[in-house]
Protein backbone atom coordinates (compact mmCIF):
# COMPACT_ATOMS: atom_id res chain seq x y z
CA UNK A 1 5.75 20.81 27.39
CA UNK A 2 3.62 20.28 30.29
CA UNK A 3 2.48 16.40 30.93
CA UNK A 4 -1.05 15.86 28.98
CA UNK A 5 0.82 17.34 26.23
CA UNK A 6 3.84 15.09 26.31
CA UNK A 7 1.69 12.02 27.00
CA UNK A 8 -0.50 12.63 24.47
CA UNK A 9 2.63 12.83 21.68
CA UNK A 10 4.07 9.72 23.34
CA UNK A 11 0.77 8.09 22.72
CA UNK A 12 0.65 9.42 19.03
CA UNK A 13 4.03 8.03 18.47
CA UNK A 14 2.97 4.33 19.80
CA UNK A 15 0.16 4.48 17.57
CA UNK A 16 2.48 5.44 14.74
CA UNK A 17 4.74 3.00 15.46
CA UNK A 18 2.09 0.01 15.83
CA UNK A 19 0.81 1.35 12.16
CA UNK A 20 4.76 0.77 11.30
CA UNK A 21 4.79 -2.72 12.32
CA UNK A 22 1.49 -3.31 11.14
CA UNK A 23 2.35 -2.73 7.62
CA UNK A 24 5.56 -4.54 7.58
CA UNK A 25 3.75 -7.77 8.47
CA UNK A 26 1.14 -7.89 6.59
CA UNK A 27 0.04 -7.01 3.02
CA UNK A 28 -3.64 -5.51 2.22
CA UNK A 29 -5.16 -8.48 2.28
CA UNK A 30 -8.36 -8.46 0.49
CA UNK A 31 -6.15 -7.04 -2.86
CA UNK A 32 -3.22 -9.50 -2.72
CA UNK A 33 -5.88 -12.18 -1.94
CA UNK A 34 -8.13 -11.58 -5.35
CA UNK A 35 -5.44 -10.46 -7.36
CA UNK A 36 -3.63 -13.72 -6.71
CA UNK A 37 -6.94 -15.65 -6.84
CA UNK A 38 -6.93 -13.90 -10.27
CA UNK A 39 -3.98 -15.19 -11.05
CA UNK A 40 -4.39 -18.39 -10.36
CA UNK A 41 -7.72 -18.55 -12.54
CA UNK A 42 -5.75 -16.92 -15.52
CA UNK A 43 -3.11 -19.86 -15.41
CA UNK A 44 -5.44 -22.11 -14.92
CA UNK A 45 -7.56 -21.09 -18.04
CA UNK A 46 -4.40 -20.18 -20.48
CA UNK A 47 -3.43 -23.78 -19.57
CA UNK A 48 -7.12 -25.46 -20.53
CA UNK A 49 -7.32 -23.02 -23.02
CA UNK A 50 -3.85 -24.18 -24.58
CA UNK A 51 -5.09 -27.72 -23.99
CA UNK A 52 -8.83 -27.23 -26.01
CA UNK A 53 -6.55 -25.39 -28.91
CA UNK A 54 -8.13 -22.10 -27.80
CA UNK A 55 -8.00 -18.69 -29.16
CA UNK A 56 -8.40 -15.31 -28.59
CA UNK A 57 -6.59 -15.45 -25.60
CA UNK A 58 -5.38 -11.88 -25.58
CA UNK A 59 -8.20 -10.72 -23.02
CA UNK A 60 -6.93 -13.44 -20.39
CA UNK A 61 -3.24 -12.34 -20.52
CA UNK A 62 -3.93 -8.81 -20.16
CA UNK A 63 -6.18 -9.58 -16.74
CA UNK A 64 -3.32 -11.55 -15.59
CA UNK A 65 -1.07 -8.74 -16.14
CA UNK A 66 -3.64 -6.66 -14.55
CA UNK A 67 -3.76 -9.03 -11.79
CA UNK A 68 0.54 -9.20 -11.36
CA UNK A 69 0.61 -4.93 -11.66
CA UNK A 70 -1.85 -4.88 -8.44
CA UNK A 71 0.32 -7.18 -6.41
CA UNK A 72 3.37 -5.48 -7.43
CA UNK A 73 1.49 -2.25 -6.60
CA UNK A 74 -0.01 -2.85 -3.29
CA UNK A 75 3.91 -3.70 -2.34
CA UNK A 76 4.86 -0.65 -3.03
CA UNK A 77 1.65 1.10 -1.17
CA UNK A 78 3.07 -1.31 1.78
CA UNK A 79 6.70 0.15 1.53
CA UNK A 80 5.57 3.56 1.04
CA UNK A 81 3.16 3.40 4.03
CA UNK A 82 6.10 1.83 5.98
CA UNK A 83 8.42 4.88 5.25
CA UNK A 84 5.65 7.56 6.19
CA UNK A 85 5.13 5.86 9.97
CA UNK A 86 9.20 5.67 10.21
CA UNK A 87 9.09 9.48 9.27
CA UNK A 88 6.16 10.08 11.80
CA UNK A 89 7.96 8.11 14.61
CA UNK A 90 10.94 9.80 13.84
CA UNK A 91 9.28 13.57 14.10
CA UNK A 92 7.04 12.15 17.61
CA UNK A 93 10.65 11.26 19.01
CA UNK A 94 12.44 14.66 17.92
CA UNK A 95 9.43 16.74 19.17
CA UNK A 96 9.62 14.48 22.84
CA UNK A 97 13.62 15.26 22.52
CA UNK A 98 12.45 19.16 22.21
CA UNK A 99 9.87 19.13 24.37
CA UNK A 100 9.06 23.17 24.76
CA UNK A 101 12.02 24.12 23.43
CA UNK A 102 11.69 27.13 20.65
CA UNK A 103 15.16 26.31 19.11
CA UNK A 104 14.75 27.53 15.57
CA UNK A 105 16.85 24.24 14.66
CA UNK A 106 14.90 21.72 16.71
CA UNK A 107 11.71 23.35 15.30
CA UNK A 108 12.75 23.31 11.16
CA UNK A 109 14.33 19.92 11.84
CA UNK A 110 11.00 18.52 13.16
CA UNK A 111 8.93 20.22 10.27
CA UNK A 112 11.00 18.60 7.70
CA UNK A 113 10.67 15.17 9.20
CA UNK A 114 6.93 16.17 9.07
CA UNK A 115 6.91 16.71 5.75
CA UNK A 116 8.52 13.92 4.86
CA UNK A 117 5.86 11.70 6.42
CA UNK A 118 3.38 13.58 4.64
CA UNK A 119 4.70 13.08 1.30
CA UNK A 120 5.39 9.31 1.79
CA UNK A 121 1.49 8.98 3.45
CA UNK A 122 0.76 10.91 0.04
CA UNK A 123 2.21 8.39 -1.75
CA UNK A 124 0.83 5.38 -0.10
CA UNK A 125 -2.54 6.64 -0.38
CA UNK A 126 -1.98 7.23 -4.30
CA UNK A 127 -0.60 3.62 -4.70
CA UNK A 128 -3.54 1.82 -2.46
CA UNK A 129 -5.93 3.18 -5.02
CA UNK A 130 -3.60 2.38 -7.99
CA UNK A 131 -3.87 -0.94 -6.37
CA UNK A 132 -7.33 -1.35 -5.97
CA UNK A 133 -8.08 0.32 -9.33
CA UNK A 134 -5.96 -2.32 -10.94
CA UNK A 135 -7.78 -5.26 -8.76
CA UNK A 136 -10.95 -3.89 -10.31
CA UNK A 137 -9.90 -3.76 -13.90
CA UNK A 138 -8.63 -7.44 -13.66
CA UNK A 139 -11.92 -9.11 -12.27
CA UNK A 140 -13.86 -6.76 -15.21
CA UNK A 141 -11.01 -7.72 -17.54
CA UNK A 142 -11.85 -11.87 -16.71
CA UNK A 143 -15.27 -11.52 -16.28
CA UNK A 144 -15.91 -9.87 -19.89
CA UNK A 145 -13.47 -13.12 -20.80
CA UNK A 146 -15.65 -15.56 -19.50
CA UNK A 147 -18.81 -13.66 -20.19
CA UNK A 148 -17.75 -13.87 -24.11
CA UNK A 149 -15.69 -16.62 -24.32
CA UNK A 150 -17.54 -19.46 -22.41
């Protein structure tokens, strides 16, 4: 592996490996900051609704589920996405360890670690628009509340 080439990989695996930390301290902000927001608002109102004698309070509770399911999603988009940049790391290291080495073993080793990352990035990506999706559906789900209701 001549130097550009081994530079470039070692570069590729810092980047990786910033991504790594990156999603193990923090969460996707903009979801986990409306769907708690949502949250919030759906407590709030179940609790003045409860207050006023309300009903027809089934539209609320499903938003706020709406709203807990994107949270609860988005963590798992987080520990997906945290798994594929430990798998990339991990195949960026092996390949450095190989450098231009044509070992059959080296090479299947470092293609299974490969796909590995792939199908955890797969995942993540699936889960982020879960996530999103859900985020969606619980502002529409309150909105149409209030819209009707107030």
């Amino acid at each position: 592996m001549n130097d550009y080439k081994l530079e470039k990989l070692k570069s590729s695996r810092q980047m990786a490996a910033d991504g790594w930390v990156y999603a193990i301290q923090r969460m996707d902000l903009l979801i986990i900051s409306i769907s708690g927001a949502g949250i919030w608002v759906v407590l709030e109102t179940l609790k003045y609704a409860y207050d006023k004698k309300l009903s027809d309070l089934i539209l609320l509770k499903v938003a706020g589920i709406i709203f807990v399911l994107a949270v609860i999603t988005n963590f798992v988009s987080q520990w997906t996405g945290r798994n594929a940049n430990f798998h990339h790391i991990t195949m960026c290291d092996e390949k450095i360890i190989a450098g231009d080495s044509e070992e059959e073993t080296l090479l299947k080793k470092i293609d299974d670690i490969n796909k590995k990352a792939s199908i955890w990035d797969a995942f993540t990506d699936v889960f982020n628009i879960i996530s999103l999706i859900l985020m969606l559906l619980g502002l529409g789900t309150v909105m149409i509340y209030f819209l009707f209701t107030f």
